[in-house]
Protein backbone atom coordinates (compact mmCIF):
# COMPACT_ATOMS: atom_id res chain seq x y z
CA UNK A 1 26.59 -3.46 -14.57
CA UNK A 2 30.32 -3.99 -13.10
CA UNK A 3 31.01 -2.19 -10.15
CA UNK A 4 35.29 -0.75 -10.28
CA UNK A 5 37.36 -2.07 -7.62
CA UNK A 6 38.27 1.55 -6.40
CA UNK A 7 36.34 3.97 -4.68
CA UNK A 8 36.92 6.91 -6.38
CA UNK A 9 34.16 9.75 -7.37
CA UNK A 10 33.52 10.34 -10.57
CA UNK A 11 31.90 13.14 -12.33
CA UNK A 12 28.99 12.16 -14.45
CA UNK A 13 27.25 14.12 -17.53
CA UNK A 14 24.17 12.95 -16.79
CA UNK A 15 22.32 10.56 -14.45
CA UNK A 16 19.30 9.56 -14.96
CA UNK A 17 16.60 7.70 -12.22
CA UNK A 18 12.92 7.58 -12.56
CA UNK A 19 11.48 11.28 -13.08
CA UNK A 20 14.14 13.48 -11.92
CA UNK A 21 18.18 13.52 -13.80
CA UNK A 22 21.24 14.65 -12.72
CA UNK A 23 23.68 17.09 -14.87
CA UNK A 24 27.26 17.66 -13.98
CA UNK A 25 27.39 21.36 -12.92
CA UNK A 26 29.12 23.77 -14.70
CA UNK A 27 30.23 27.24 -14.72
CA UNK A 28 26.94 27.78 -16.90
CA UNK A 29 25.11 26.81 -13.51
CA UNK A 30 26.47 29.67 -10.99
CA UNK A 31 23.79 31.93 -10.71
CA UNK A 32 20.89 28.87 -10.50
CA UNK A 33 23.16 27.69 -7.71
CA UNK A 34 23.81 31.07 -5.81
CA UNK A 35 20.17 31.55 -5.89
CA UNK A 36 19.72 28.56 -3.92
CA UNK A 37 23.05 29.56 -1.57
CA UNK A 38 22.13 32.54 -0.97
CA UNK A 39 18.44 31.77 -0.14
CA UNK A 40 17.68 32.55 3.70
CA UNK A 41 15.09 30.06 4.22
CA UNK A 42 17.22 27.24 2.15
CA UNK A 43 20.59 27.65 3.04
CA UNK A 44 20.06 28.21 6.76
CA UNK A 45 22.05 25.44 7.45
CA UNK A 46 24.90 25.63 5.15
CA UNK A 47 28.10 26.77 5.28
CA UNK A 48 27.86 30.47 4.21
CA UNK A 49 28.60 31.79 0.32
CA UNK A 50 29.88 35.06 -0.87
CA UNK A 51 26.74 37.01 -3.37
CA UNK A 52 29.22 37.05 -5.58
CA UNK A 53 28.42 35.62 -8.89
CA UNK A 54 32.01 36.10 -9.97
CA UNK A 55 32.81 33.84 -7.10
CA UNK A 56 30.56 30.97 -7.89
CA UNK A 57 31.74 30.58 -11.33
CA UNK A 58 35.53 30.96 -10.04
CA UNK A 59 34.60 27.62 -7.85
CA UNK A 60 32.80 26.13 -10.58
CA UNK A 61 35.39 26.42 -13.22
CA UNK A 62 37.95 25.17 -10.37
CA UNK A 63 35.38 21.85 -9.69
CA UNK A 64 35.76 20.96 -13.34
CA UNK A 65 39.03 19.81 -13.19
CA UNK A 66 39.30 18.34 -9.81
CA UNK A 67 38.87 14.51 -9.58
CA UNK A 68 37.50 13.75 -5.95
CA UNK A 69 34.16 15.16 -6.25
CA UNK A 70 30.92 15.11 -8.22
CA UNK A 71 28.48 18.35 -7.92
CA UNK A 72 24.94 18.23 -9.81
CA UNK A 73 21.95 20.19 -10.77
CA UNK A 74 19.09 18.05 -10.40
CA UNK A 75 16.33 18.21 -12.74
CA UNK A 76 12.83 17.63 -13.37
CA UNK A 77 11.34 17.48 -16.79
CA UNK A 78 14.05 20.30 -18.06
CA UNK A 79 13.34 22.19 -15.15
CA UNK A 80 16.43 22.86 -12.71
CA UNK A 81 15.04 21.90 -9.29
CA UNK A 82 18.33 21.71 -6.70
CA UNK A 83 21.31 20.25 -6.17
CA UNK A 84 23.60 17.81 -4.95
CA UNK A 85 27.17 16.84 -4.11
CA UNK A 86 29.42 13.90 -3.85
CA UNK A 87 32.88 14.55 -2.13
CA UNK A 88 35.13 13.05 0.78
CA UNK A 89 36.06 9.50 -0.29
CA UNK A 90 37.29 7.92 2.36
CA UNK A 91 37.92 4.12 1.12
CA UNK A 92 34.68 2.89 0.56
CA UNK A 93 32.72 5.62 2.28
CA UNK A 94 31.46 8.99 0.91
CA UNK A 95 29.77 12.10 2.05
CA UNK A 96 27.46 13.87 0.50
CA UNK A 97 25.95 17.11 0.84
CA UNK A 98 24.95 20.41 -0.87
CA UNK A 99 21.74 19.18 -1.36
CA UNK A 100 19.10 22.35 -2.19
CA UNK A 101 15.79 21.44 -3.37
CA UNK A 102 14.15 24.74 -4.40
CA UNK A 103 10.04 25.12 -4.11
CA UNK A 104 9.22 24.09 -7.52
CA UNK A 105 9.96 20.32 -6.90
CA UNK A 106 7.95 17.70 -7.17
CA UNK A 107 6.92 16.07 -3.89
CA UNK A 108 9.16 12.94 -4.59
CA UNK A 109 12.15 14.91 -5.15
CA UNK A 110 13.85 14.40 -1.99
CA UNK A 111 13.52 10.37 -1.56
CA UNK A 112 14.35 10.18 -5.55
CA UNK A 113 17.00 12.38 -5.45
CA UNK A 114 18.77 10.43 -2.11
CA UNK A 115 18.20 7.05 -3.95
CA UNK A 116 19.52 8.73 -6.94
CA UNK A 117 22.99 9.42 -5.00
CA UNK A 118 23.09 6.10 -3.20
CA UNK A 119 22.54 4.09 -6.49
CA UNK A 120 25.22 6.23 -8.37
CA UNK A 121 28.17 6.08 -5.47
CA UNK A 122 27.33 2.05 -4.61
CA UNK A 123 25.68 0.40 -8.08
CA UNK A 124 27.58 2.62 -9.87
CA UNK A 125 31.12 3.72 -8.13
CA UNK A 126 31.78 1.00 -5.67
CA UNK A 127 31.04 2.57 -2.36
CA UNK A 128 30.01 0.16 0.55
CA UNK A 129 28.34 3.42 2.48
CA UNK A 130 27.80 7.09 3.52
CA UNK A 131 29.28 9.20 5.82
CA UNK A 132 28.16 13.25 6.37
CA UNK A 133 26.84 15.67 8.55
CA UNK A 134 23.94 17.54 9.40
CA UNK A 135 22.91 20.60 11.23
CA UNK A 136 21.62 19.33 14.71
CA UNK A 137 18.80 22.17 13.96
CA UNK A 138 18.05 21.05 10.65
CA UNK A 139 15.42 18.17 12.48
CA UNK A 140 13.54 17.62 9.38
CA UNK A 141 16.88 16.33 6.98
CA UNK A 142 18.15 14.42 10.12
CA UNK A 143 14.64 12.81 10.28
CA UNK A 144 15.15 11.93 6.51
CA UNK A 145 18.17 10.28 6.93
CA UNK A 146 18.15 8.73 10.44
CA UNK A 147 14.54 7.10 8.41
CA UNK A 148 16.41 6.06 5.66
CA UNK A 149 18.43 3.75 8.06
CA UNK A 150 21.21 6.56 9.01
CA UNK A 151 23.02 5.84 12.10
CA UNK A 152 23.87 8.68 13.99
CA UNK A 153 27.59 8.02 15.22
CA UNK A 154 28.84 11.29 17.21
CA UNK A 155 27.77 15.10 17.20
CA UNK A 156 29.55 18.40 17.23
CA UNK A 157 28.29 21.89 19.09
CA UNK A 158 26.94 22.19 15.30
CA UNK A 159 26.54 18.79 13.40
CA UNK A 160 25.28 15.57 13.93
CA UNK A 161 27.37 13.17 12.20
CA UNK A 162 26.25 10.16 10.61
CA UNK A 163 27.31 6.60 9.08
CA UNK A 164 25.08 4.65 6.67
CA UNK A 165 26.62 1.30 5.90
CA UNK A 166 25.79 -0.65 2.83
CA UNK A 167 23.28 -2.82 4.89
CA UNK A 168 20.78 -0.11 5.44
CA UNK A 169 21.40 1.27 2.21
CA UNK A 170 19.76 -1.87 0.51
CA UNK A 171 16.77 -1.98 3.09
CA UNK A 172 16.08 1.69 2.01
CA UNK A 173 16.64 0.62 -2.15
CA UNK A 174 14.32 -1.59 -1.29
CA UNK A 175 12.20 0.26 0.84
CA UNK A 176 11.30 2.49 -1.33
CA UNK A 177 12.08 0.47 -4.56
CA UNK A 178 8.61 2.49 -6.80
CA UNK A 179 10.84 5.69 -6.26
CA UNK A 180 13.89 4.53 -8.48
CA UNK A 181 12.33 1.10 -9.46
CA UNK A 182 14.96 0.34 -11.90
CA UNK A 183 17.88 2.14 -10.16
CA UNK A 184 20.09 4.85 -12.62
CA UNK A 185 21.63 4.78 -16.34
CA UNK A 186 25.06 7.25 -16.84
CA UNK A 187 26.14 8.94 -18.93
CA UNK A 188 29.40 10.13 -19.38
CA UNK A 189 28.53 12.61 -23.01
């Protein structure tokens, strides 16, 4: 597979790793999404959201046409399971974030879903690493990541933020290689 010679994000229709796919949100999406949001125990450490479905599908319909980001609904053998989202290219770095697993996933999820979002961005986009944040109280994710080979580079009265250069990121592919064995196929219809 070529890699592009610009870091850009790029919305995909679907992409699709070992057991679990990704699908490009859509306005169709709002209330599986606001259920997650607007979860106590699983948004606890995100950025608050209005109840509003009205709202949700405002922001949705707005994502669709805007070029620097890429939000998804993860599934798992047609079942919606969470989400995920790409944003905040700088160069070859990009964050990512909005990542909601609800109860009914798998026990894989997680470390399929993160290799899922590093193979798309660097195999797929062109990105040489990861920057993003993380609630300092949210020890478990920060665990996650700082495992994964996350370096943590400065922290806020809120956030610890975080680098992960293209380095780690192929330690961790290969790490845990029987997660996403054969790394992602996209589709774009």
């Amino acid at each position: 597979m070529s890699v592009p010679s610009s870091n850009k994000l790029r919305k995909a229709a679907r992409v699709v790793g070992k057991t679990l796919s990704f699908r490009n949100a859509g306005v169709e999406d709002a209330a599986f999404i606001l259920s997650l949001r607007t979860d106590s125990e699983k948004s606890r450490y995100l950025s608050a959201v209005s109840a509003d479905i009205a709202e949700q599908q405002t922001w949705l319909a707005r994502y669709a046409s805007l070029d620097d980001q890429a939000y998804f609904i993860i599934e798992y053998q047609g079942d919606t399971i969470g989400t995920v989202r790409l944003y905040d290219p700088q160069g070859a770095s990009f964050c990512w974030g909005s990542w909601i697993l609800n109860n009914n996933r798998p026990s894989h999820a997680a470390i399929e879903s993160a290799l899922m979002v590093y193979a798309y961005a660097v195999d797929c986009l062109g990105f040489q690493g990861s920057h993003f944040d993380v609630r300092r109280g949210n020890e478990r994710v920060w665990q996650f990541h700082e495992r994964f080979g996350a370096r943590r580079v400065t922290e806020t009265e809120l956030d610890y933020l975080y680098n992960l250069e293209i380095e780690a990121i192929r330690v961790a592919q290969s790490r845990y290689r029987r997660f996403l064995p054969n790394g992602v196929v996209v589709s774009n219809v």
